[in-house]
PDB file of N, CA and C in Angstrom:
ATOM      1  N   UNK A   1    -135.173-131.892 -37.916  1.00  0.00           N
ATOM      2  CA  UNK A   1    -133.940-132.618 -37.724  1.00  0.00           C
ATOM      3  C   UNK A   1    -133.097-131.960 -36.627  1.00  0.00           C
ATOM      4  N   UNK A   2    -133.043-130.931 -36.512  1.00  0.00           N
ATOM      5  CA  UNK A   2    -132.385-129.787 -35.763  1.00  0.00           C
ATOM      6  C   UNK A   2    -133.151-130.445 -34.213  1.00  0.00           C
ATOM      7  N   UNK A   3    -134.233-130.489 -33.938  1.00  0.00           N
ATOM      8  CA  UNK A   3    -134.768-130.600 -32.983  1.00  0.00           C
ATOM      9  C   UNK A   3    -134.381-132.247 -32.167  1.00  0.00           C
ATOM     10  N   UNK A   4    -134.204-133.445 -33.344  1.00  0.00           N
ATOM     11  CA  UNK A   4    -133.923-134.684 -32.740  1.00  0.00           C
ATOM     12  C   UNK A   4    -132.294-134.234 -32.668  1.00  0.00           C
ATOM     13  N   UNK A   5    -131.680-133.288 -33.157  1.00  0.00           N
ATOM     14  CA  UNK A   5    -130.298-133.406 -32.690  1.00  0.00           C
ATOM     15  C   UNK A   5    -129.949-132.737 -31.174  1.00  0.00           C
ATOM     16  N   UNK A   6    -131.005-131.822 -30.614  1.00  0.00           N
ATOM     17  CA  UNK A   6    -131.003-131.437 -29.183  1.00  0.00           C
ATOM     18  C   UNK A   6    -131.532-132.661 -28.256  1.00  0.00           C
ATOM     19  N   UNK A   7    -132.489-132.888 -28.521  1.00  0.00           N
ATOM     20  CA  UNK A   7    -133.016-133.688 -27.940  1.00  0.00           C
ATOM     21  C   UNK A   7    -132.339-135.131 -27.229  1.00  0.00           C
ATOM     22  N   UNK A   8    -130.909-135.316 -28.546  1.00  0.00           N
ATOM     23  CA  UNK A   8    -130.288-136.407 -28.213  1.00  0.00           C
ATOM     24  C   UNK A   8    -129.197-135.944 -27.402  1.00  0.00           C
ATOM     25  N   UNK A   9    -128.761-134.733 -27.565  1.00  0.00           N
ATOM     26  CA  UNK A   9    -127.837-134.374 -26.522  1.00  0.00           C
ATOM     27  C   UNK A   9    -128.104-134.509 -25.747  1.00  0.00           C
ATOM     28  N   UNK A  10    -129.430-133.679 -25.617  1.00  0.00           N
ATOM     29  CA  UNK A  10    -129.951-133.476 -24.033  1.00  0.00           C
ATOM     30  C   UNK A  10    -129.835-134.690 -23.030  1.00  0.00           C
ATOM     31  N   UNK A  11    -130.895-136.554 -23.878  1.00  0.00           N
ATOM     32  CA  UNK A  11    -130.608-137.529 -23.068  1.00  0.00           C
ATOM     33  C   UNK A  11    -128.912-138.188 -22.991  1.00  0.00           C
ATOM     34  N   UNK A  12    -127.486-137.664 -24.370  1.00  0.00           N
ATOM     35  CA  UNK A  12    -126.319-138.533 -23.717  1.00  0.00           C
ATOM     36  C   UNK A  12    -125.970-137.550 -22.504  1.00  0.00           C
ATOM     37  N   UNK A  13    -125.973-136.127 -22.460  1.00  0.00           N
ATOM     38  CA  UNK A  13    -126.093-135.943 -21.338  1.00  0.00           C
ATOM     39  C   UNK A  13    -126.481-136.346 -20.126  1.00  0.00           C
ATOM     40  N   UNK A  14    -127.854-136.064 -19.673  1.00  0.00           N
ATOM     41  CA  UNK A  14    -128.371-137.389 -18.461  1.00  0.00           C
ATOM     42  C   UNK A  14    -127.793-138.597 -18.556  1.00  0.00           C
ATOM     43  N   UNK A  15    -127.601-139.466 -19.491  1.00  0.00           N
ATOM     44  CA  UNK A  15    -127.420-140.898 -19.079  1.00  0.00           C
ATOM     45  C   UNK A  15    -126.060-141.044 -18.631  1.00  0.00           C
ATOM     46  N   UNK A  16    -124.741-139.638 -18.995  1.00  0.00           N
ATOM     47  CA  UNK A  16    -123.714-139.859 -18.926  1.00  0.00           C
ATOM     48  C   UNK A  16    -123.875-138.975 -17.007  1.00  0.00           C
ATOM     49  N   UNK A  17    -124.305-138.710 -16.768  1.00  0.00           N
ATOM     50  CA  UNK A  17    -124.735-137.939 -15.382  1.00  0.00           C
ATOM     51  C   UNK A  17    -125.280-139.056 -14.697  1.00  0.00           C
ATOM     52  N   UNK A  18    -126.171-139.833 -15.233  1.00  0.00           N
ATOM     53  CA  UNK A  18    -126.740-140.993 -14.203  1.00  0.00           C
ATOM     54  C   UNK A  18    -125.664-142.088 -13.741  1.00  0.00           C
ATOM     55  N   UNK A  19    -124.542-141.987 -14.473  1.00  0.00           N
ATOM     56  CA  UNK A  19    -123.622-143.166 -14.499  1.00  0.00           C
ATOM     57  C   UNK A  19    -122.535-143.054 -13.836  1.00  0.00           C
ATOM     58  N   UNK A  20    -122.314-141.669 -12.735  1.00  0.00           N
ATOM     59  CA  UNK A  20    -121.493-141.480 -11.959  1.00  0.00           C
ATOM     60  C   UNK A  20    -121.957-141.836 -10.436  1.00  0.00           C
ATOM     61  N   UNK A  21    -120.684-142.714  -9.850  1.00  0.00           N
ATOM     62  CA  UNK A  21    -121.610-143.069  -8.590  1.00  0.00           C
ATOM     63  C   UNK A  21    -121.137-142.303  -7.389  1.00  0.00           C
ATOM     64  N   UNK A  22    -122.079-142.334  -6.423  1.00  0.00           N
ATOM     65  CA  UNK A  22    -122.362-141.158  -5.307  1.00  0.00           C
ATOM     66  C   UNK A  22    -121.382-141.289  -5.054  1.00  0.00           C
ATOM     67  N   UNK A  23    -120.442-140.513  -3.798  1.00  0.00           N
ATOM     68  CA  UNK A  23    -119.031-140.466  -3.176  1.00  0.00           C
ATOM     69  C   UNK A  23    -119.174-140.153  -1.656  1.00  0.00           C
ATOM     70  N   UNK A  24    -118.178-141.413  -1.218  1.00  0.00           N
ATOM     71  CA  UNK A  24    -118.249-141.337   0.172  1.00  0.00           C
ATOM     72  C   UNK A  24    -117.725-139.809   0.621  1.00  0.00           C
ATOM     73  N   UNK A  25    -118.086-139.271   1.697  1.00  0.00           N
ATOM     74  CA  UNK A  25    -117.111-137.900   2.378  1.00  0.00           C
ATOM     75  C   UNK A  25    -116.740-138.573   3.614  1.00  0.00           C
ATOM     76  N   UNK A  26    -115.314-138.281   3.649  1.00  0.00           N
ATOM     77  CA  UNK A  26    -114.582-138.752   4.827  1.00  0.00           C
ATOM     78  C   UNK A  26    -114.753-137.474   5.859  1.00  0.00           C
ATOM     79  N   UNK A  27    -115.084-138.173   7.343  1.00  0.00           N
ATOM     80  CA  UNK A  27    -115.402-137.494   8.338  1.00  0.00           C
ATOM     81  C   UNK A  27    -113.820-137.616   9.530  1.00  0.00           C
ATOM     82  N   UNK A  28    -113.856-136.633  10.429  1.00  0.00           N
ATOM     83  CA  UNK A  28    -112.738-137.007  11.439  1.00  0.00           C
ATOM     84  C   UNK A  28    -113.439-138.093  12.611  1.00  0.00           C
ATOM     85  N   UNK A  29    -112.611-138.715  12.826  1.00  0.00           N
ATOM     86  CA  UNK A  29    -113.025-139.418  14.077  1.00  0.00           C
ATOM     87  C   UNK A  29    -113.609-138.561  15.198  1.00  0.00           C
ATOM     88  N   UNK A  30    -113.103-137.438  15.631  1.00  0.00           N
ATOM     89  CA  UNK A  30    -113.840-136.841  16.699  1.00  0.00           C
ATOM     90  C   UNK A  30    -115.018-135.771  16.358  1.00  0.00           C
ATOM     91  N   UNK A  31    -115.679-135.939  14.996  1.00  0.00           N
ATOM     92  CA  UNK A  31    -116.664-135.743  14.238  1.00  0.00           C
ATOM     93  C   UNK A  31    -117.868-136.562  14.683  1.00  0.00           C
ATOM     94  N   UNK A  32    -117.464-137.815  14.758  1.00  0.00           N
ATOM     95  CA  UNK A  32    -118.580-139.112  14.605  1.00  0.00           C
ATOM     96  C   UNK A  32    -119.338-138.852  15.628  1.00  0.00           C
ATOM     97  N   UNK A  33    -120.916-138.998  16.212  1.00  0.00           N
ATOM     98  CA  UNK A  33    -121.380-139.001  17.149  1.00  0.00           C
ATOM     99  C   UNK A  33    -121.235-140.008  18.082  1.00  0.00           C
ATOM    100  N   UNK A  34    -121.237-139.605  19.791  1.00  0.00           N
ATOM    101  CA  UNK A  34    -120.480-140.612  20.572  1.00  0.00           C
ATOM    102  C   UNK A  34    -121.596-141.746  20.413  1.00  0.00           C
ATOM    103  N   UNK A  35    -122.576-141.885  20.416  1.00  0.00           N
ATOM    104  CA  UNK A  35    -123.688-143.613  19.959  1.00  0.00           C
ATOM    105  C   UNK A  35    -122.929-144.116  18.960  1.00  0.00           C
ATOM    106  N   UNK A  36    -122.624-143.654  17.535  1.00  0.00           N
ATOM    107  CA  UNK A  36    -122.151-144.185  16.864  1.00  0.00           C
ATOM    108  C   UNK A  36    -120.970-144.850  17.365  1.00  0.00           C
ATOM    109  N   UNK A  37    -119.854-143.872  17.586  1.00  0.00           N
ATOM    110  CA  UNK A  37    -118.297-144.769  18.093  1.00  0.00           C
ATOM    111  C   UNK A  37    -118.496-145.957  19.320  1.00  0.00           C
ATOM    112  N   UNK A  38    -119.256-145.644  20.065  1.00  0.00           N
ATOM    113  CA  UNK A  38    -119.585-146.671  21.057  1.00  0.00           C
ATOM    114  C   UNK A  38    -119.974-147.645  20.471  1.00  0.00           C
ATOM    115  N   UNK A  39    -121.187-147.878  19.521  1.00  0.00           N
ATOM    116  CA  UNK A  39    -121.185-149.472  18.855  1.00  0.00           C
ATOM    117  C   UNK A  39    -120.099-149.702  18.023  1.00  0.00           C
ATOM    118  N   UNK A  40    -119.027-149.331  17.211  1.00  0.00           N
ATOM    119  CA  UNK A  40    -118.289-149.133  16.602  1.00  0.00           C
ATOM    120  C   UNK A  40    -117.160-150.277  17.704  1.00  0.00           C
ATOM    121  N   UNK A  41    -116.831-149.316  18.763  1.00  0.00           N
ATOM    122  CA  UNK A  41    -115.580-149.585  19.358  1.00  0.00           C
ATOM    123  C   UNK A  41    -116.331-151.174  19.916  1.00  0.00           C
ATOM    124  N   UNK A  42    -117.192-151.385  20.416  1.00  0.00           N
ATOM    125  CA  UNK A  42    -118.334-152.466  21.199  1.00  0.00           C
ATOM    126  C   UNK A  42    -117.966-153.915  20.181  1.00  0.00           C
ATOM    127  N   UNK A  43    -118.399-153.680  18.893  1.00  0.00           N
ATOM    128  CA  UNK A  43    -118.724-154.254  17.978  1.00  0.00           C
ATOM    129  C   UNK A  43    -117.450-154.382  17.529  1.00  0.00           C
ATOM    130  N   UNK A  44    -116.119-154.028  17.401  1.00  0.00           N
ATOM    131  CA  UNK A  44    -114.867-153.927  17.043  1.00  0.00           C
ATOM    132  C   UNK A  44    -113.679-154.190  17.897  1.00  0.00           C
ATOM    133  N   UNK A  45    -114.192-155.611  18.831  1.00  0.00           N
ATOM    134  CA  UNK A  45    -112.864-154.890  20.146  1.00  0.00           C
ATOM    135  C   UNK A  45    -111.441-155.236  19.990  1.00  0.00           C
ATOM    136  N   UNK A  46    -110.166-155.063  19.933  1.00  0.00           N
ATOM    137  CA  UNK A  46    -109.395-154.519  19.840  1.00  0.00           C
ATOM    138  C   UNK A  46    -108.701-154.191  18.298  1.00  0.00           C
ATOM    139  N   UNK A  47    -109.336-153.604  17.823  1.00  0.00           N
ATOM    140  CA  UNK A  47    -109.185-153.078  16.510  1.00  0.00           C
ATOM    141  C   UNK A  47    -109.356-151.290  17.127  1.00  0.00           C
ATOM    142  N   UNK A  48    -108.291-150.782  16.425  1.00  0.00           N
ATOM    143  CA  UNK A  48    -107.865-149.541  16.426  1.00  0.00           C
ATOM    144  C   UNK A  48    -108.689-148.736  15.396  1.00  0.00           C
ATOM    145  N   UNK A  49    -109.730-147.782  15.807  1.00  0.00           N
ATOM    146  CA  UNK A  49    -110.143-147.302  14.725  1.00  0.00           C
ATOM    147  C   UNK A  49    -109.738-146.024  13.734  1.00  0.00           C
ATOM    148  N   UNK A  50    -109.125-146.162  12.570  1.00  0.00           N
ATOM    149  CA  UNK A  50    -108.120-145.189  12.080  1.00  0.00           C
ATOM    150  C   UNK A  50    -108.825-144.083  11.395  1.00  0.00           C
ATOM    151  N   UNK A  51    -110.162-144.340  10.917  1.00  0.00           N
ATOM    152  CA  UNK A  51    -111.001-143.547   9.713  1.00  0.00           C
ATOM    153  C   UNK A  51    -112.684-143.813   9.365  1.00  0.00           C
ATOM    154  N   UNK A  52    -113.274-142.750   8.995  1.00  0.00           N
ATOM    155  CA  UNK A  52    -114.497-142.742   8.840  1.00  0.00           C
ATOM    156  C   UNK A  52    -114.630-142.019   7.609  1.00  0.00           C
ATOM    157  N   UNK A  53    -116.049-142.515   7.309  1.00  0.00           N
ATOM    158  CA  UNK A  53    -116.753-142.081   5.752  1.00  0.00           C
ATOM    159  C   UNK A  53    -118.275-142.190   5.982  1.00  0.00           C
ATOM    160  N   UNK A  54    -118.388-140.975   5.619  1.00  0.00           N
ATOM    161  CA  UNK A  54    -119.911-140.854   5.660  1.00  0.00           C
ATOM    162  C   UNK A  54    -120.743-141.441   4.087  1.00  0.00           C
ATOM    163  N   UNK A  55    -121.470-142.367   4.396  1.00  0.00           N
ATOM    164  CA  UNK A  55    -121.722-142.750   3.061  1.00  0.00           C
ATOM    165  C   UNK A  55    -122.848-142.449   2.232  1.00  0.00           C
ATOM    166  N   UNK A  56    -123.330-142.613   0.870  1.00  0.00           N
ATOM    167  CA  UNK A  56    -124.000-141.323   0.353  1.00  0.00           C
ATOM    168  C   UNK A  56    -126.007-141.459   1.227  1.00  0.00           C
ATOM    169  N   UNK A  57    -125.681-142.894   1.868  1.00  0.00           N
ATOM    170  CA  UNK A  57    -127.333-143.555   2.156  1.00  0.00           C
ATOM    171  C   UNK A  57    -127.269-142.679   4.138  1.00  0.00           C
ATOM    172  N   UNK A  58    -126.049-141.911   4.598  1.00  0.00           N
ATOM    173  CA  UNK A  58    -125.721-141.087   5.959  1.00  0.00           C
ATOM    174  C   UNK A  58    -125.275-141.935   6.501  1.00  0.00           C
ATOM    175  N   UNK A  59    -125.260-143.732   5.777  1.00  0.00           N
ATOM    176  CA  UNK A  59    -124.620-144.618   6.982  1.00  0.00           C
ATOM    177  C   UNK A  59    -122.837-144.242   7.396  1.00  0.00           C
ATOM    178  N   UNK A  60    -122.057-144.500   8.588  1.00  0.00           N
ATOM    179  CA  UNK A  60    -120.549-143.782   9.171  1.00  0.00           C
ATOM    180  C   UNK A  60    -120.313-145.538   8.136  1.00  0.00           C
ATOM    181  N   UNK A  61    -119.277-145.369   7.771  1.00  0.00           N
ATOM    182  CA  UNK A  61    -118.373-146.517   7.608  1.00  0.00           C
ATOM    183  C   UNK A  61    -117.075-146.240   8.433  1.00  0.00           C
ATOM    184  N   UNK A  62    -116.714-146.985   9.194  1.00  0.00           N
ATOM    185  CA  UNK A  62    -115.777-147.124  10.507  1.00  0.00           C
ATOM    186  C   UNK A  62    -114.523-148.058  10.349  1.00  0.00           C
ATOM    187  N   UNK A  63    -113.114-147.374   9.848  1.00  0.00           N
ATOM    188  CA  UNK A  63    -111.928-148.533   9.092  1.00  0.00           C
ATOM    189  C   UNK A  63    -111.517-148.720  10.486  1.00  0.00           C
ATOM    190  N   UNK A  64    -110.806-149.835  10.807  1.00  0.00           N
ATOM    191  CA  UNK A  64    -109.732-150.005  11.365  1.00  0.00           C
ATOM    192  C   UNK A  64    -108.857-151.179  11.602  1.00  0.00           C
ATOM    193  N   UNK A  65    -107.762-151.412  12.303  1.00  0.00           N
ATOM    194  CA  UNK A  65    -107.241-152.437  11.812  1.00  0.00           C
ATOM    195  C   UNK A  65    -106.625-153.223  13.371  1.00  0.00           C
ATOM    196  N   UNK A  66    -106.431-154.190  13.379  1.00  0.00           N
ATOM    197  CA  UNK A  66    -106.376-155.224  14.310  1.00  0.00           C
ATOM    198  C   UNK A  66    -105.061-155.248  14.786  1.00  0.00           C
ATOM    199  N   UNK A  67    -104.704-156.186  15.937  1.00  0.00           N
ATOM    200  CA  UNK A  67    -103.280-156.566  16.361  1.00  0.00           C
ATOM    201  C   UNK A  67    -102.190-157.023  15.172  1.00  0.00           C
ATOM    202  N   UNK A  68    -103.089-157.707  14.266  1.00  0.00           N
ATOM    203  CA  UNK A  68    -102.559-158.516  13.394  1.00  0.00           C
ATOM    204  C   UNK A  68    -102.066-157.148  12.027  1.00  0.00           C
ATOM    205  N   UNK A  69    -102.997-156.637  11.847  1.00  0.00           N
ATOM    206  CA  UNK A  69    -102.679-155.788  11.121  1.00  0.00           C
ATOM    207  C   UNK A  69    -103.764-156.018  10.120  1.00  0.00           C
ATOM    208  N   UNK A  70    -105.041-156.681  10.071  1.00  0.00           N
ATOM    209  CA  UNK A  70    -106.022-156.763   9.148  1.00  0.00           C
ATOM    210  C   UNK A  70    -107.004-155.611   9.372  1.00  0.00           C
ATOM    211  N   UNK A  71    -107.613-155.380   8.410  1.00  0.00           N
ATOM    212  CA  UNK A  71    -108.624-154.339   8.319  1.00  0.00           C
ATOM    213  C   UNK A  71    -109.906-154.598   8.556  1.00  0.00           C
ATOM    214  N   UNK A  72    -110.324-153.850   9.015  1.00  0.00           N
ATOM    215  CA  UNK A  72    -111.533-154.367   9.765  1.00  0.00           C
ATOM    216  C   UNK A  72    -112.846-152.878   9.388  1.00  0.00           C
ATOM    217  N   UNK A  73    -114.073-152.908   8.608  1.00  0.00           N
ATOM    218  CA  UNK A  73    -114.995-152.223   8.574  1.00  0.00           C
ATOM    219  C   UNK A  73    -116.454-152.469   8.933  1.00  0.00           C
ATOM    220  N   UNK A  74    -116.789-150.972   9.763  1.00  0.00           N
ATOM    221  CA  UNK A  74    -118.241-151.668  10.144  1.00  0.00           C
ATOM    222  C   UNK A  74    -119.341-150.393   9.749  1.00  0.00           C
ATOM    223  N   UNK A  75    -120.194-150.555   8.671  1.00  0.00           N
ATOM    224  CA  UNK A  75    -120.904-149.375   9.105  1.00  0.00           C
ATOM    225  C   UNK A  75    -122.387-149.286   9.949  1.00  0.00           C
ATOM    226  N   UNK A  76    -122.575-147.959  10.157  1.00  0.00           N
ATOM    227  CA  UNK A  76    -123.309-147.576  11.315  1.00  0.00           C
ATOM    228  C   UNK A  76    -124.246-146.339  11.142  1.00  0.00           C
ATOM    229  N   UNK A  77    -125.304-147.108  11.052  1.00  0.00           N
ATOM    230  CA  UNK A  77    -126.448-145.499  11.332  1.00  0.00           C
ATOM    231  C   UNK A  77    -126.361-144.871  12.241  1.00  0.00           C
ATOM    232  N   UNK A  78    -127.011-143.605  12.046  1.00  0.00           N
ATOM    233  CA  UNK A  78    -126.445-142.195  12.763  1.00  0.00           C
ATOM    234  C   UNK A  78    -127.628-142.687  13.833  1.00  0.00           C
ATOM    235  N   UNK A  79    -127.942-143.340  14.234  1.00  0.00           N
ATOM    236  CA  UNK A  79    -129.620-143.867  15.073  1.00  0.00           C
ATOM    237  C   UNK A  79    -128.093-145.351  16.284  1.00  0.00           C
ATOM    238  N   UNK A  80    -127.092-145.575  15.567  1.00  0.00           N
ATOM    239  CA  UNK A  80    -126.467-146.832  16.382  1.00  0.00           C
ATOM    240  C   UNK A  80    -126.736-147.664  15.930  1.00  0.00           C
ATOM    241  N   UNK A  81    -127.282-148.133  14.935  1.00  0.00           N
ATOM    242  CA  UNK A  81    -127.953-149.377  14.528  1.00  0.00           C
ATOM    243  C   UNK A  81    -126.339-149.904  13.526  1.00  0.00           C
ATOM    244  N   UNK A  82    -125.882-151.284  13.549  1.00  0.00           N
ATOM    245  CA  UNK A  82    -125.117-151.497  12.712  1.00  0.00           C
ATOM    246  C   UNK A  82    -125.791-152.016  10.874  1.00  0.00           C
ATOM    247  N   UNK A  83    -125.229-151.590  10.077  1.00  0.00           N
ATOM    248  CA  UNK A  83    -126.324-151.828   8.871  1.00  0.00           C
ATOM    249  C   UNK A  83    -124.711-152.548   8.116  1.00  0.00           C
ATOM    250  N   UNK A  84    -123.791-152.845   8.444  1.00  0.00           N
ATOM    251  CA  UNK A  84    -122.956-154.002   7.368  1.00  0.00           C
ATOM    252  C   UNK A  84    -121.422-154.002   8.163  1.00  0.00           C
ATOM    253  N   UNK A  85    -120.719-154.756   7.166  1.00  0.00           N
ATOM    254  CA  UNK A  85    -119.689-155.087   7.863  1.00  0.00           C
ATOM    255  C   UNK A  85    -119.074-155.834   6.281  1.00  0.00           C
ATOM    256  N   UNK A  86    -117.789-155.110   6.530  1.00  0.00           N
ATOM    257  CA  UNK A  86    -116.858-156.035   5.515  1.00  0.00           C
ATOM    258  C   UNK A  86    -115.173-156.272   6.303  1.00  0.00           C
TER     259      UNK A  86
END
């Protein structure tokens, strides 16, 4: 009995560990590699870019925001490739 009572710790442990999700790390803008900001700024034109996040898959997520004042995100493999956009 002793033994199914470790045993069950052991898995609410893991399952309570599997259920936390990865976390972006915010990078500085003059961090980002210049391929990256170049499709960024290319792909974004006159949107001001304010912030970056490295996300847990290495894709940059790239904030910034417009004349208007809307927000604008694009992310970007460390290769230049754009992989989304919200």
């Amino acid at each position: 009995m002793r033994h199914l009572s470790i045993v069950a710790l052991i898995l609410a442990v893991l399952v309570a560990g599997c259920g936390k999700a990865a976390k972006k790390e915010p990078v500085a803008l003059d961090q980002i590699p210049e391929n990256v900001m170049s499709v960024a700024k290319k792909e974004m034109p006159g949107v001001t870019l304010q912030r970056a996040m490295m996300t847990p898959k290495g894709d940059y997520e790239i904030l910034g925001k417009d004349k208007k004042g809307k927000t604008h995100e694009i992310y970007v493999s460390p290769q230049g490739v754009v992989t989304g956009r919200e």
